[in-house]
N, C-alpha and C. Protein backbone atom coordinates (compact mmCIF):
# COMPACT_ATOMS: atom_id res chain seq x y z
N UNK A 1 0.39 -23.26 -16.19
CA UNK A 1 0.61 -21.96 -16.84
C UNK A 1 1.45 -21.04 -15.96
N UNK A 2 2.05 -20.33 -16.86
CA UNK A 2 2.88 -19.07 -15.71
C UNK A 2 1.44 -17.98 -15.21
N UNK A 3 2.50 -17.94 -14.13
CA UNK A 3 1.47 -17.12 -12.73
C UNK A 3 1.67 -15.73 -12.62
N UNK A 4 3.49 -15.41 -13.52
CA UNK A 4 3.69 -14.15 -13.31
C UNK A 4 2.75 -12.67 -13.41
N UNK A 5 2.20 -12.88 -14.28
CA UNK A 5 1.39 -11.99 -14.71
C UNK A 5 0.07 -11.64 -13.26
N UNK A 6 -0.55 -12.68 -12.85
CA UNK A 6 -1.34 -12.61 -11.78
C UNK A 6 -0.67 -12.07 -10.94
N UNK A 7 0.32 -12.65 -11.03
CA UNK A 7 1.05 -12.11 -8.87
C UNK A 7 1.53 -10.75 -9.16
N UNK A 8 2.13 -10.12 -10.17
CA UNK A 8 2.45 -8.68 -10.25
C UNK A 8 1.17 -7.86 -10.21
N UNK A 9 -0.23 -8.37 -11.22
CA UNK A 9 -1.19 -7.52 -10.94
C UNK A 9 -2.13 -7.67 -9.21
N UNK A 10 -1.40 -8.61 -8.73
CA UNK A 10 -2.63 -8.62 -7.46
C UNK A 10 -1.31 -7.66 -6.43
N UNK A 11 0.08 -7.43 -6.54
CA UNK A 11 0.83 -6.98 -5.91
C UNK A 11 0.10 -5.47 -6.08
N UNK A 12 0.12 -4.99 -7.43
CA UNK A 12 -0.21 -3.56 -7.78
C UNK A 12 -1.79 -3.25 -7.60
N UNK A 13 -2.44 -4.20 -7.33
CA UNK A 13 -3.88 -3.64 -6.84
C UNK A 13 -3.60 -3.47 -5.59
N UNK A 14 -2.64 -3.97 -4.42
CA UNK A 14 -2.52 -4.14 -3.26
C UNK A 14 -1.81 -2.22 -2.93
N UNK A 15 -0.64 -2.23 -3.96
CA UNK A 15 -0.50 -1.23 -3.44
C UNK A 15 -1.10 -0.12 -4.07
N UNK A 16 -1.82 0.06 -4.35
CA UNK A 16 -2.87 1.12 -5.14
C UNK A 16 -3.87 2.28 -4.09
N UNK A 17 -3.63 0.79 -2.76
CA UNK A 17 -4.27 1.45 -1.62
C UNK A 17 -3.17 2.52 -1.04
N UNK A 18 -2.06 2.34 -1.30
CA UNK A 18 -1.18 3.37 -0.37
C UNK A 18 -1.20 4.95 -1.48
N UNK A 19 -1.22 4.74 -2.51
CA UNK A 19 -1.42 5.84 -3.51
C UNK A 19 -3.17 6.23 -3.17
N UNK A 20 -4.14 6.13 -2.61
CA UNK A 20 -5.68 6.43 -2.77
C UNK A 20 -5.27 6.77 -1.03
N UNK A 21 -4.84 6.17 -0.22
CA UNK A 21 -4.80 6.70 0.99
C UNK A 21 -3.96 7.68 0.81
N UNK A 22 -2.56 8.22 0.58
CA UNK A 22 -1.92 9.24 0.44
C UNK A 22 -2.55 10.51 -0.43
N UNK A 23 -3.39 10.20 -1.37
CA UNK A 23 -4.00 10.95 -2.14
C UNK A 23 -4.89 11.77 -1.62
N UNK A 24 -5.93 10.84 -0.54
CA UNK A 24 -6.85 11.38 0.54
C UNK A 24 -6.28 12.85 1.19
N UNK A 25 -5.45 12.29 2.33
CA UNK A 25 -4.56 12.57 2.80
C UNK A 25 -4.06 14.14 2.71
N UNK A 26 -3.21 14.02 1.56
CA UNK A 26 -2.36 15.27 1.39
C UNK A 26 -2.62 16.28 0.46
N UNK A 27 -3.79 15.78 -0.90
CA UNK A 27 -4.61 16.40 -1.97
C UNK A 27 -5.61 17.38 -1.42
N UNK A 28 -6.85 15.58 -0.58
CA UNK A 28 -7.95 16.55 0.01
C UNK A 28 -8.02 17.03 0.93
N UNK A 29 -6.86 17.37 1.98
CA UNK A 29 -6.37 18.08 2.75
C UNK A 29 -7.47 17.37 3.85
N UNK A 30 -7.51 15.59 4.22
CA UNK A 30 -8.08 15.50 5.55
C UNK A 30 -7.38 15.39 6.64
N UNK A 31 -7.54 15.71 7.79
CA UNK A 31 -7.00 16.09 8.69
C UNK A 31 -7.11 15.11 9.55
N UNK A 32 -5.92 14.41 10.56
CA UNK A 32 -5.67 13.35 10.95
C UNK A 32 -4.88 13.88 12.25
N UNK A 33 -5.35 13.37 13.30
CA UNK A 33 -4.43 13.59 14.50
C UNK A 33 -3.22 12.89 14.59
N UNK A 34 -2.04 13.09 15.39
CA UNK A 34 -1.09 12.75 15.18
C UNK A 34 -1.16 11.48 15.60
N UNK A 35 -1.70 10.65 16.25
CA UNK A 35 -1.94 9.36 16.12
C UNK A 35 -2.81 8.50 15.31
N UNK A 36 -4.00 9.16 14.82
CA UNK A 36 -4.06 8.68 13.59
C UNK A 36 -2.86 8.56 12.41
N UNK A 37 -2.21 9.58 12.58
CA UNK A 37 -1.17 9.49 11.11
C UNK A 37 -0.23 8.74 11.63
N UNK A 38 0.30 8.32 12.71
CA UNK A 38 1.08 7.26 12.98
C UNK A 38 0.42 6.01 12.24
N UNK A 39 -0.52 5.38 13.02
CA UNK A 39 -1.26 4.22 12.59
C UNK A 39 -0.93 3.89 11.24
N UNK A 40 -1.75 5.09 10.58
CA UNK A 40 -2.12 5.16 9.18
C UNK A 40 -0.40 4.96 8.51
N UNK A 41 0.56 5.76 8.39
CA UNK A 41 1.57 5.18 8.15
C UNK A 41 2.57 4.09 8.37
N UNK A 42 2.29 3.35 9.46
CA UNK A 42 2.63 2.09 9.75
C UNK A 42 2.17 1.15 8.87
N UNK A 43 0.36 1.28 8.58
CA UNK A 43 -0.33 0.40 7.92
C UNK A 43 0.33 0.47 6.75
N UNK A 44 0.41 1.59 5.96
CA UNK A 44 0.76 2.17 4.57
C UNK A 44 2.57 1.21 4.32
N UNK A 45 3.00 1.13 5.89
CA UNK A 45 4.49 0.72 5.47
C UNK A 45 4.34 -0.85 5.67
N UNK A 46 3.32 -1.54 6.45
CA UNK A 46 3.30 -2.84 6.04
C UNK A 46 2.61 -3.13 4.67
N UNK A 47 1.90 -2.67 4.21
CA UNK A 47 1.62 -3.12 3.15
C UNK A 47 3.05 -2.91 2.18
N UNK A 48 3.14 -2.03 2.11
CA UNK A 48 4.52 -1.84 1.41
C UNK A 48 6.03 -2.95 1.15
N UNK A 49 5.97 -3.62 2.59
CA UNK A 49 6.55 -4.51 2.70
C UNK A 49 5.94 -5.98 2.42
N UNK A 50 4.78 -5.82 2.80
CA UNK A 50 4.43 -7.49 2.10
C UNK A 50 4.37 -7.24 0.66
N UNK A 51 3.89 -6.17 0.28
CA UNK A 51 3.93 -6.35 -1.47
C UNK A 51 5.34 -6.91 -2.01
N UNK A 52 6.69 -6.29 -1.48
CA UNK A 52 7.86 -6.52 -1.85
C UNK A 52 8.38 -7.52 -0.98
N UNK A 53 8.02 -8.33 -0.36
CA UNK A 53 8.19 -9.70 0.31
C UNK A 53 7.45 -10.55 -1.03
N UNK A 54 6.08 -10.04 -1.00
CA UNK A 54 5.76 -10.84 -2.20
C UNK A 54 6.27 -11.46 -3.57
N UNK A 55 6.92 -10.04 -4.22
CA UNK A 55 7.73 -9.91 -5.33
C UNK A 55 8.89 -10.68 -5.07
N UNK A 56 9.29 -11.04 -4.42
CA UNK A 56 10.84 -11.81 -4.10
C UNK A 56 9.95 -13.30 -3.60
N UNK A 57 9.29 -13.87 -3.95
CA UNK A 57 8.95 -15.42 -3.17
C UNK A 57 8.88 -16.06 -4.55
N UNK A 58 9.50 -17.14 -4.60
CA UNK A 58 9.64 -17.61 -5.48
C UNK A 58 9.06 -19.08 -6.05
């Protein structure tokens, strides 16, 4: 059977976390030292990139 359908929805649950962490973040106004928000945006940008590494494997 085609897979497409699975691999786009497990891509978009993946990045769902960078929208609920940014939401945290900048909505409920939590407060993050400047090395926490490094971290935290690094993490936010690998995920970002494996999702769209994902989308391109064929």
């Amino acid at each position: 059977p085609n897979m497409n359908g699975l691999a786009t929805g497990f891509i978009l649950s993946q990045t769902s976390v960078v929208l609920a962490t940014l939401t945290g973040i900048y909505f409920l106004k939590q407060h993050k030292t400047s090395k926490e928000m490094v971290i935290t945006i690094i993490g936010l940008v690998l995920i970002l990139v494996a999702a769209s590494v994902t989308v391109f494997i064929k």
